[in-house]
N, C-alpha and C. Protein backbone atom coordinates (compact mmCIF):
# COMPACT_ATOMS: atom_id res chain seq x y z
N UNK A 1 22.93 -0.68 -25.57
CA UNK A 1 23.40 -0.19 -24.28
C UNK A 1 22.19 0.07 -23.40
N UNK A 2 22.16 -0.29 -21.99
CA UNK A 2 21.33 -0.49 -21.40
C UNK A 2 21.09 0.90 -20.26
N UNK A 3 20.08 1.26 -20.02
CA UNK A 3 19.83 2.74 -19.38
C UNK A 3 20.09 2.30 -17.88
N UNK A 4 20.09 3.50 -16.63
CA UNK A 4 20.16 2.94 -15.88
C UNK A 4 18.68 2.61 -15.32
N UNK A 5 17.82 2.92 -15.75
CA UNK A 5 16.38 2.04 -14.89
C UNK A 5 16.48 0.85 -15.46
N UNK A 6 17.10 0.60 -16.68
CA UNK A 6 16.76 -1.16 -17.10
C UNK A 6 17.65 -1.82 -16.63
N UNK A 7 17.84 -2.09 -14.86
CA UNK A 7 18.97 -3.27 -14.56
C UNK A 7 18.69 -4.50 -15.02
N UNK A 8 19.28 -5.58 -14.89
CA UNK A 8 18.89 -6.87 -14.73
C UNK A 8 19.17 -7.65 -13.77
N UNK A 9 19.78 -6.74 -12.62
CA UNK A 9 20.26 -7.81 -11.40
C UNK A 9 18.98 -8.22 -10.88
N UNK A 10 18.45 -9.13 -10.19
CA UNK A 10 17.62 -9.06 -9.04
C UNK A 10 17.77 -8.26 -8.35
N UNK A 11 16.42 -8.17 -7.36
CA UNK A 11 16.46 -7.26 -6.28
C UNK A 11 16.86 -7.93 -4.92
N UNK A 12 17.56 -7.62 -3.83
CA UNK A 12 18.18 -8.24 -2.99
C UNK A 12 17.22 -8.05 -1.35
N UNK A 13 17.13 -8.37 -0.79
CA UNK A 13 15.88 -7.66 0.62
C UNK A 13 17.49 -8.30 1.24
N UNK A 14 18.25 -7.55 2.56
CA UNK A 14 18.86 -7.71 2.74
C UNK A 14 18.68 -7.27 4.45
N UNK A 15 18.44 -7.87 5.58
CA UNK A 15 17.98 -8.04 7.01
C UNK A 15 19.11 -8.28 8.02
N UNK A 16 19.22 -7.44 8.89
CA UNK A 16 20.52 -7.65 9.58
C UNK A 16 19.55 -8.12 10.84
N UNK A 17 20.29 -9.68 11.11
CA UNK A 17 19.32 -10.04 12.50
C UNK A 17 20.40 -10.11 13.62
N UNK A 18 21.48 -9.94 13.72
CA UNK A 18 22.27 -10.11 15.36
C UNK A 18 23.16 -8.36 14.97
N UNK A 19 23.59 -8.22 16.34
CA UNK A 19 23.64 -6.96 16.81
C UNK A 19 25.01 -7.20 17.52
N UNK A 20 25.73 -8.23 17.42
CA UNK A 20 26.70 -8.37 18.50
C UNK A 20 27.90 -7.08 18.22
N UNK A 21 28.37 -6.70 19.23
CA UNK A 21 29.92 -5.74 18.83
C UNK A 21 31.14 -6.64 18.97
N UNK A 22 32.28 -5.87 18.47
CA UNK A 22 33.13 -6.66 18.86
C UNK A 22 33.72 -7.05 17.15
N UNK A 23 33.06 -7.22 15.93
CA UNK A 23 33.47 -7.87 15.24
C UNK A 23 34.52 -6.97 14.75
N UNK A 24 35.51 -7.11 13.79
CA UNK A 24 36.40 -6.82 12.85
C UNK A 24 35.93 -5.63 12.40
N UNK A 25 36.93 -5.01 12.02
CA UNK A 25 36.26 -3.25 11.17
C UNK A 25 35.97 -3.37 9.61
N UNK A 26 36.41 -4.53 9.17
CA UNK A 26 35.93 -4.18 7.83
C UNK A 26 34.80 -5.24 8.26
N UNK A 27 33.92 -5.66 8.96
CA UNK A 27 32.55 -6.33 8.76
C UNK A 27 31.99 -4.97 9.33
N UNK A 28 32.28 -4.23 10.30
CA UNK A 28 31.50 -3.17 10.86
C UNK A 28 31.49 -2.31 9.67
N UNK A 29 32.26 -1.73 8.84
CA UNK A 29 32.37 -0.90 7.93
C UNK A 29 31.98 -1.59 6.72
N UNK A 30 31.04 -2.58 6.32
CA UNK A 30 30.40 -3.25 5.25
C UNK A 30 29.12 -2.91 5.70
N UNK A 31 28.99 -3.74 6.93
CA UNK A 31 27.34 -3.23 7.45
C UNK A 31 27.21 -1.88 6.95
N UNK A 32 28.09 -0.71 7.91
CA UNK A 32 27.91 0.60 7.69
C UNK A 32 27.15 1.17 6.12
N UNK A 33 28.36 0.50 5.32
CA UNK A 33 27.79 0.84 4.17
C UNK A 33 27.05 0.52 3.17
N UNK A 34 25.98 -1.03 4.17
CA UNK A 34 24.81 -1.13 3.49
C UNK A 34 23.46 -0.53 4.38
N UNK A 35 24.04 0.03 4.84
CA UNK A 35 22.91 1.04 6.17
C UNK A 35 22.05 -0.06 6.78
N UNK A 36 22.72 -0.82 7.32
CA UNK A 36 22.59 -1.64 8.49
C UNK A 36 23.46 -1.42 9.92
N UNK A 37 22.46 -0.68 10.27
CA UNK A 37 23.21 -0.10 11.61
C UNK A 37 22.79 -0.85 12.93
N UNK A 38 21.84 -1.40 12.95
CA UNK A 38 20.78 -1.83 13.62
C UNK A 38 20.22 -3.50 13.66
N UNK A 39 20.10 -4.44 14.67
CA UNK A 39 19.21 -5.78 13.79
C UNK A 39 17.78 -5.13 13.92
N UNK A 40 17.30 -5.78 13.03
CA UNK A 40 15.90 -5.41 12.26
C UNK A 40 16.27 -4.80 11.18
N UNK A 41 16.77 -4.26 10.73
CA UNK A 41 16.71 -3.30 9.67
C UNK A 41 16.94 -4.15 8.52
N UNK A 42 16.25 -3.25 7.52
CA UNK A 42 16.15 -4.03 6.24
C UNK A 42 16.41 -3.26 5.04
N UNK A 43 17.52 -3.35 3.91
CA UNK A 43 17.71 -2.34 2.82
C UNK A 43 17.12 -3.16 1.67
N UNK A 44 17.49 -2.69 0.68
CA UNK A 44 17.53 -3.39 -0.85
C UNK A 44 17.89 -2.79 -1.71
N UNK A 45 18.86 -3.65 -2.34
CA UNK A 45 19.90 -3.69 -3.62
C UNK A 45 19.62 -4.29 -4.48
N UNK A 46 20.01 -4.14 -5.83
CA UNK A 46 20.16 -4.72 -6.84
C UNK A 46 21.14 -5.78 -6.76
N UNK A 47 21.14 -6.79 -7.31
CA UNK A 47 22.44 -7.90 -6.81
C UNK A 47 23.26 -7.33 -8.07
N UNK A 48 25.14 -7.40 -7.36
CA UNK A 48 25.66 -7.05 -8.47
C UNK A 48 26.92 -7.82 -7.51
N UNK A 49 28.47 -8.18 -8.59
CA UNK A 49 29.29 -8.72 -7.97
C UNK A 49 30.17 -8.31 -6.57
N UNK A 50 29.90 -6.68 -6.56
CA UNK A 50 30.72 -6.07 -5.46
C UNK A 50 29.70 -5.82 -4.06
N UNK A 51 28.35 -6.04 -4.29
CA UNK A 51 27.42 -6.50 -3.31
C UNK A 51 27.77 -7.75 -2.68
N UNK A 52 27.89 -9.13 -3.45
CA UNK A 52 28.33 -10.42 -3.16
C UNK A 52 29.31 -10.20 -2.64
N UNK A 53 30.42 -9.47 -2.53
CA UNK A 53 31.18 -9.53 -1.60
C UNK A 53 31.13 -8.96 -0.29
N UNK A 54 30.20 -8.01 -0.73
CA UNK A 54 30.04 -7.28 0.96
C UNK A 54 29.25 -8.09 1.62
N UNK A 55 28.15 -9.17 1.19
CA UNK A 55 27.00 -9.78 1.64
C UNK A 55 28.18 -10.52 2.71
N UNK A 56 29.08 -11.52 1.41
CA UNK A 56 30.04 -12.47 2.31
C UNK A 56 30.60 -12.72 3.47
N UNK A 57 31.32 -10.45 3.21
CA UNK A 57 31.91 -10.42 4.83
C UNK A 57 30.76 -10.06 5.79
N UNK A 58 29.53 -10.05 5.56
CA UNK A 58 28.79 -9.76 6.78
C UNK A 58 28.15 -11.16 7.17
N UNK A 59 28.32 -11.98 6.31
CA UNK A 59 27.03 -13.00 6.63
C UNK A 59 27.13 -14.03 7.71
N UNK A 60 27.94 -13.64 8.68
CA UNK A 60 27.68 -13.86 10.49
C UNK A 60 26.60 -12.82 10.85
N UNK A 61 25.94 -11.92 10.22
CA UNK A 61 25.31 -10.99 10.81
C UNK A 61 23.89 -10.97 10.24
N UNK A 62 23.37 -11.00 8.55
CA UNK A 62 22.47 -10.95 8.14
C UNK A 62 22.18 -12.03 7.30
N UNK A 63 21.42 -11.91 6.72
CA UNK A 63 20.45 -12.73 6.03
C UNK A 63 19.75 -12.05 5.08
N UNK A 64 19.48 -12.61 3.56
CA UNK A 64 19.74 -11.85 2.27
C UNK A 64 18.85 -13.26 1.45
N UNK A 65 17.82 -12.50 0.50
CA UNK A 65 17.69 -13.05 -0.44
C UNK A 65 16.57 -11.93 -1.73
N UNK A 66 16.06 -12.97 -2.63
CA UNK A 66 15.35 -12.08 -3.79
C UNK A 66 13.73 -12.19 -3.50
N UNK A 67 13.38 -10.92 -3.58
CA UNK A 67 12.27 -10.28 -2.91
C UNK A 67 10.79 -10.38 -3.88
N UNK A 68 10.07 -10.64 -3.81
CA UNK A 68 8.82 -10.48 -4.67
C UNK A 68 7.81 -9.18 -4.55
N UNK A 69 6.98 -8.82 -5.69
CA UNK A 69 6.46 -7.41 -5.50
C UNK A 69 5.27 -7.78 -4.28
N UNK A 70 4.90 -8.59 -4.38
CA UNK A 70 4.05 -8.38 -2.95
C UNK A 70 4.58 -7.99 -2.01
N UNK A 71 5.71 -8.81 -1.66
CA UNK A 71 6.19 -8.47 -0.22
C UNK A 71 6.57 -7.13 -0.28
N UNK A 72 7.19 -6.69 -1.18
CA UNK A 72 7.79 -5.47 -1.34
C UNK A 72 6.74 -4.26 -1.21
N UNK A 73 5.43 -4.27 -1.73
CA UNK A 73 4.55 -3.67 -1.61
C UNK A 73 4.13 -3.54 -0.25
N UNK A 74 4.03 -4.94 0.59
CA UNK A 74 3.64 -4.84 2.17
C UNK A 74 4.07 -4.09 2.95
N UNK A 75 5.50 -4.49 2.42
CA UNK A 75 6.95 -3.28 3.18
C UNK A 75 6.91 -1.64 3.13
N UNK A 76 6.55 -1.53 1.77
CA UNK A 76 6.28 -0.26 1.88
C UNK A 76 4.80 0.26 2.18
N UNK A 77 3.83 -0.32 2.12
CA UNK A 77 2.69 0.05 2.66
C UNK A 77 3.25 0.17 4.60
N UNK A 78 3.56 -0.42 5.26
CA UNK A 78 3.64 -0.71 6.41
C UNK A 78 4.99 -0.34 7.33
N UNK A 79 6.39 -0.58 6.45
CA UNK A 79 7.13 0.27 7.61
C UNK A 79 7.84 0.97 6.33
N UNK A 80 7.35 1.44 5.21
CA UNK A 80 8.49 2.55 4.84
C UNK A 80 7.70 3.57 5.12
N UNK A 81 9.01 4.78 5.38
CA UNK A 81 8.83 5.97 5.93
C UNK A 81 9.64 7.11 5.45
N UNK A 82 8.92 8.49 5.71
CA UNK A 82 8.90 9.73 5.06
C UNK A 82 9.46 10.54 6.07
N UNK A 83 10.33 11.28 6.15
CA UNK A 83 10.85 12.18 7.03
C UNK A 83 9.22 12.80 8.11
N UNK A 84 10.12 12.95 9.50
CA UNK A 84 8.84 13.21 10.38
C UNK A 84 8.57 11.76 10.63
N UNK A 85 8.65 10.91 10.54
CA UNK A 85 8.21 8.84 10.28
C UNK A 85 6.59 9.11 10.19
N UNK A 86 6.23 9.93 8.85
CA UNK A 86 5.07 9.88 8.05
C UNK A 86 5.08 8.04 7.26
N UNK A 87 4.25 7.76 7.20
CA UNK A 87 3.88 7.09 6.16
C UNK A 87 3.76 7.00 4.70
N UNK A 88 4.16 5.91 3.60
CA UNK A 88 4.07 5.98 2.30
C UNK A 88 2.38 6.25 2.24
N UNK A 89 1.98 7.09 1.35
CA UNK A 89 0.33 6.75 0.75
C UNK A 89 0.88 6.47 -0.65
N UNK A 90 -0.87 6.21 -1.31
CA UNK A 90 -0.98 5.92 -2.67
C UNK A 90 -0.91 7.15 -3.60
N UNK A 91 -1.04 8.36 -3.05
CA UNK A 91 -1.48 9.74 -3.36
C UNK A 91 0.42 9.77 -3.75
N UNK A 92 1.04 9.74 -2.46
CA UNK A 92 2.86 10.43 -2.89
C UNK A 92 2.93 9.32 -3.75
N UNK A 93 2.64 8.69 -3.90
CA UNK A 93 3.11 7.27 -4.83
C UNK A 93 2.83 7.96 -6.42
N UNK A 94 1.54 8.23 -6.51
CA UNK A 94 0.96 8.79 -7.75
C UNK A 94 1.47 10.21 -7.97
N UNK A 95 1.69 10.95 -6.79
CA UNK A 95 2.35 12.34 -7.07
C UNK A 95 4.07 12.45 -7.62
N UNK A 96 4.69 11.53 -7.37
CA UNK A 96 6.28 11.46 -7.61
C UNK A 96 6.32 10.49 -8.33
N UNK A 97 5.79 9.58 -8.75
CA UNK A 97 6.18 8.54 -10.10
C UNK A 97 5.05 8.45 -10.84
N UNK A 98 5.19 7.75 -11.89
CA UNK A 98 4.14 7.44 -12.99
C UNK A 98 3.40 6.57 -12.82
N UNK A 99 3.34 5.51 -11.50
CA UNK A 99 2.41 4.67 -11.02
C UNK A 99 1.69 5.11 -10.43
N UNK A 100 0.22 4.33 -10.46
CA UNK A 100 -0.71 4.54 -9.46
C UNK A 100 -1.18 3.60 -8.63
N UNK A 101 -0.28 3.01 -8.14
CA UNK A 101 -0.20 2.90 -6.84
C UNK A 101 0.99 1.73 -6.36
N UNK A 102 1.16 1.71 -4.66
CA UNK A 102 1.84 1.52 -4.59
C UNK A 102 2.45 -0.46 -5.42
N UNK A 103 1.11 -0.90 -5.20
CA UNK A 103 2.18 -2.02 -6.11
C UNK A 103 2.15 -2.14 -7.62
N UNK A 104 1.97 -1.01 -8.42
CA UNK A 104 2.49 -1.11 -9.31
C UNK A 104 3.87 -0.70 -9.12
N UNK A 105 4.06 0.46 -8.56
CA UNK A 105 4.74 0.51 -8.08
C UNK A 105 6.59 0.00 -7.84
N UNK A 106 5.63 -0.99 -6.70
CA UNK A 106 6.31 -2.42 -6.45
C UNK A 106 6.82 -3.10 -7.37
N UNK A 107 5.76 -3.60 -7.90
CA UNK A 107 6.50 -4.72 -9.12
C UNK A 107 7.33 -3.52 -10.30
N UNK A 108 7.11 -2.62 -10.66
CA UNK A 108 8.24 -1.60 -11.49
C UNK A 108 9.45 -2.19 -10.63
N UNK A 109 9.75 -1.73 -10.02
CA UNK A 109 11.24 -1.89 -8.89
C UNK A 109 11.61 -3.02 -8.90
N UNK A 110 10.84 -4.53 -8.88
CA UNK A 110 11.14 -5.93 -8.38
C UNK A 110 11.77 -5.92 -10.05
N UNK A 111 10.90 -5.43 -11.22
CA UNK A 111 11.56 -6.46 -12.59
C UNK A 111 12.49 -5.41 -13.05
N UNK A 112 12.88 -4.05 -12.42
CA UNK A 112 13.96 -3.32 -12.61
C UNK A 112 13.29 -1.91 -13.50
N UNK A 113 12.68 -1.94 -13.86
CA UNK A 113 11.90 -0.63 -14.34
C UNK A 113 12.00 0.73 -13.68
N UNK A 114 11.96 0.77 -12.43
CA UNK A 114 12.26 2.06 -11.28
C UNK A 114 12.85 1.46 -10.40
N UNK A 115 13.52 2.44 -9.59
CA UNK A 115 13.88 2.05 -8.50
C UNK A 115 13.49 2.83 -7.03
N UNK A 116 13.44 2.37 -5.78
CA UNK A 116 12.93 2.93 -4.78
C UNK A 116 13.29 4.66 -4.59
N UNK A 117 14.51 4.94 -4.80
CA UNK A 117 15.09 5.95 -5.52
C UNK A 117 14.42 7.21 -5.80
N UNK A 118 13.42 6.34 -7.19
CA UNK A 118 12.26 7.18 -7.76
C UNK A 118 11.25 8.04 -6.98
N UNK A 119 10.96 7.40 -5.22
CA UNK A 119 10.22 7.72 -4.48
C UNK A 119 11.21 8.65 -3.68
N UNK A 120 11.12 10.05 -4.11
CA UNK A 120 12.14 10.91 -3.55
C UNK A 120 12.07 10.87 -1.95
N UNK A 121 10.80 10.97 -1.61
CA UNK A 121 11.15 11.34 0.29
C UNK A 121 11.56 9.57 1.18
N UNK A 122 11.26 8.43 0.29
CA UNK A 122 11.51 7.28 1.47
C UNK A 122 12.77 7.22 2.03
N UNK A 123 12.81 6.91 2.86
CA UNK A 123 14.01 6.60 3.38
C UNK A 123 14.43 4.76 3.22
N UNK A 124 15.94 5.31 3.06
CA UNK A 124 16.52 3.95 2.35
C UNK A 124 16.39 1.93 3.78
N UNK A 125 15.99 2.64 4.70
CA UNK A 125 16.26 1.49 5.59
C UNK A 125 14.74 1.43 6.12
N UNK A 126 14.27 0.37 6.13
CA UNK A 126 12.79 0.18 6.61
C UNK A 126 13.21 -0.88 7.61
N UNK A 127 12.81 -0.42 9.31
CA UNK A 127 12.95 -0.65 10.27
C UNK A 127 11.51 -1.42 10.92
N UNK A 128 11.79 -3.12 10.35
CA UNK A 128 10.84 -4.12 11.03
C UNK A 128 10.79 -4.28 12.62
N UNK A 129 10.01 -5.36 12.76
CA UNK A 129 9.59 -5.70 14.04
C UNK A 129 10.46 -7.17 13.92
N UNK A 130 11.07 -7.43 15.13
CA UNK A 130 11.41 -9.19 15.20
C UNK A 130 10.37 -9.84 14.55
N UNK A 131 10.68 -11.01 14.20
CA UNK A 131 9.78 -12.34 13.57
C UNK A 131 8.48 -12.77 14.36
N UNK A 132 7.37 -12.71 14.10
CA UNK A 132 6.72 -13.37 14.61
C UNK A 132 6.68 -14.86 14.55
N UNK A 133 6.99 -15.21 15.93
CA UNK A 133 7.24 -16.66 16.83
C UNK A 133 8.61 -16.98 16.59
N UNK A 134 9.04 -15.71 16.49
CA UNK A 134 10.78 -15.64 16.66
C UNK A 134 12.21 -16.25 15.58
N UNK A 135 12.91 -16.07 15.77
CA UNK A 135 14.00 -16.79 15.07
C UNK A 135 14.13 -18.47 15.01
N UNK A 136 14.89 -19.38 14.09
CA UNK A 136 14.83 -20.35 14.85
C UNK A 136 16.69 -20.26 15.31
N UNK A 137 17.06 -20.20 14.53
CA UNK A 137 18.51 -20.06 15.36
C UNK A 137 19.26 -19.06 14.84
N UNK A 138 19.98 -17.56 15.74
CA UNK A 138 20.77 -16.69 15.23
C UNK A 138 22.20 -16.90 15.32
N UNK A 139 22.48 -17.80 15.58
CA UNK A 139 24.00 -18.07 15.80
C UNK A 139 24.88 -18.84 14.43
N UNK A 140 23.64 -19.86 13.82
CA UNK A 140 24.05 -20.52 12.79
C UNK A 140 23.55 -20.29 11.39
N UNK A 141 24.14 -20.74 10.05
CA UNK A 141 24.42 -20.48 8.90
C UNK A 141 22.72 -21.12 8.66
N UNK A 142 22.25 -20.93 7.29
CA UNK A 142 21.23 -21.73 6.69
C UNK A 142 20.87 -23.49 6.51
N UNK A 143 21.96 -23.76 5.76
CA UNK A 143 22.98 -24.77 5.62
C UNK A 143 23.49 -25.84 6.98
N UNK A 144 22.88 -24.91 8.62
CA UNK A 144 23.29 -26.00 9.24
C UNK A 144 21.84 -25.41 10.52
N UNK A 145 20.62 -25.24 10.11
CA UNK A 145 19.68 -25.16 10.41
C UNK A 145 18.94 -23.75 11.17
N UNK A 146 19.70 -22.95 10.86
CA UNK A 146 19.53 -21.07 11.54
C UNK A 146 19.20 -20.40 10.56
N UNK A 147 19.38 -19.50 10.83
CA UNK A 147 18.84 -18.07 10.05
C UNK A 147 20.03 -17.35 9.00
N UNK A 148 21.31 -17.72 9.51
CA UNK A 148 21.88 -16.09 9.12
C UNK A 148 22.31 -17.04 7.10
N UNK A 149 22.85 -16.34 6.61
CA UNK A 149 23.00 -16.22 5.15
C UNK A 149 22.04 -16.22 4.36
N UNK A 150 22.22 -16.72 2.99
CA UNK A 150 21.43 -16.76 1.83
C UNK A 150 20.37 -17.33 1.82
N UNK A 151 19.37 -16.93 1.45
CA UNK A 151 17.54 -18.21 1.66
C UNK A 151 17.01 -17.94 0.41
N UNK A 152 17.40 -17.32 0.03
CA UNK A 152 16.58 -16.74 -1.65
C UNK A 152 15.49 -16.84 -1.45
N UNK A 153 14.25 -17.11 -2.26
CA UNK A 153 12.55 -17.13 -1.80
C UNK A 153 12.25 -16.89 -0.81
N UNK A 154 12.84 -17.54 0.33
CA UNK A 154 12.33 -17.68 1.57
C UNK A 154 12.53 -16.23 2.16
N UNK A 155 13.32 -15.29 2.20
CA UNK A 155 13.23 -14.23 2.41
C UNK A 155 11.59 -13.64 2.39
N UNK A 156 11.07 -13.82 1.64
CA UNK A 156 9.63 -13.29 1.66
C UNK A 156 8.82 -13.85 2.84
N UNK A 157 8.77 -14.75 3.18
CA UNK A 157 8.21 -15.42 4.27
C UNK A 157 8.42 -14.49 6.01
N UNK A 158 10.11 -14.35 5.81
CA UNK A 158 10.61 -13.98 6.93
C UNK A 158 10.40 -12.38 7.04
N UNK A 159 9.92 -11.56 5.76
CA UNK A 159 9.92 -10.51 5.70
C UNK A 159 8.31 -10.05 6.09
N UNK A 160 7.33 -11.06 5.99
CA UNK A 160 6.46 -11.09 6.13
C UNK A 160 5.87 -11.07 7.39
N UNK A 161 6.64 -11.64 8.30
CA UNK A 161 6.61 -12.39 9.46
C UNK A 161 6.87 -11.18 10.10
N UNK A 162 8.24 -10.20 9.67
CA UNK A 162 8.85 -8.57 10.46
C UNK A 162 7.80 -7.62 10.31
N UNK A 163 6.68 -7.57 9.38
CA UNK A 163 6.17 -6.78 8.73
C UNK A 163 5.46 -5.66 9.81
C-alpha cells in the first residue's frame, strides 16, 4: 500500500491562456476549482482520472502538460510566492523541508516524493507573464495549429517563455 507522498501520477503544469466570459457554469466552475481565475495563471496537479475530466471541460481555455524539475525549479525560483508576494529563498526551502535547496526540491515533487504542499507558506497559483513573442494562436486546439489543449513536453518550453 502506497503512502500519500509516493504518487505515481505525473505532475501536470496546467496554464489558463484566454479569459473570455460568457462560457457555461460548469466550465466556469472547473476553472474555479483548479484556481484558475485569471489567463496567465498556472497550478499543478498530479494527473489522476477526475483531473482528465476537468482538464476536458476546460480545454477551450487552457493548456496542460507534464512538467520537468528544471522548469519547475525556475517557476519557483521566479514567480512563486509567499504571503505579502515575498519571494521563495533557498533558506525557507531548507527551513520547512528536508531539501537543500530549491531544486532538489523540485525534482522531489516532479518524481512524486513531496509535494508543493510540503512548502507551507507558497501559494498554490504562480502568476506568469504572457509568452515571450507571444502566442501563436488562442482560439485553436493543438492538433489544428494553436495553443489551447494537451502539449505534454512542450509545456516546458511555453512555461519558460511566461517565466
Amino acid at each position: 500500500m502506497s503512502t500519500k507522498a509516493e504518487t505515481t501520477g505525473k505532475l501536470l503544469a496546467i496554464v489558463r491562456i484566454r479569459g473570455r466570459p460568457g462560457f457555461p457554469y460548469f466550465v466556469s466552475d472547473t476553472l474555479h476549482m483548479l484556481r484558475l481565475n485569471k489567463p496567465q495563471h498556472a497550478v499543478f496537479y498530479r494527473d489522476s482520472p477526475s483531473l482528465r475530466g476537468m482538464l476536458q471541460k476546460a480545454k477551450d481555455l487552457i493548456t496542460w502538460g507534464e512538467v520537468d524539475a528544471e522548469t519547475l525549479a525556475l517557476l519557483i525560483r521566479k514567480r512563486g510566492r509567499l504571503p505579502g508576494n515575498k519571494r521563495v529563498t533557498e533558506e525557507l526551502v531548507k527551513q520547512y523541508t528536508k531539501f537543500g535547496s530549491i531544486d532538489e526540491f523540485a525534482q522531489a515533487v516532479v518524481v512524486g516524493k513531496a509535494e508543493l504542499k510540503d512548502l507551507p507558506l507558497l501559494k498554490p497559483v504562480f502568476r506568469l507573464h504572457p509568452p515571450k513573442r507571444g502566442y501563436k494562436d488562442v482560439k485553436h486546439h493543438r492538433n489544428e495549429g494553436g495553443d489551447l489543449g494537451y502539449r505534454g513536453e512542450e509545456i516546458n518550453e511555453l512555461l519558460k517563455k511566461m517565466a
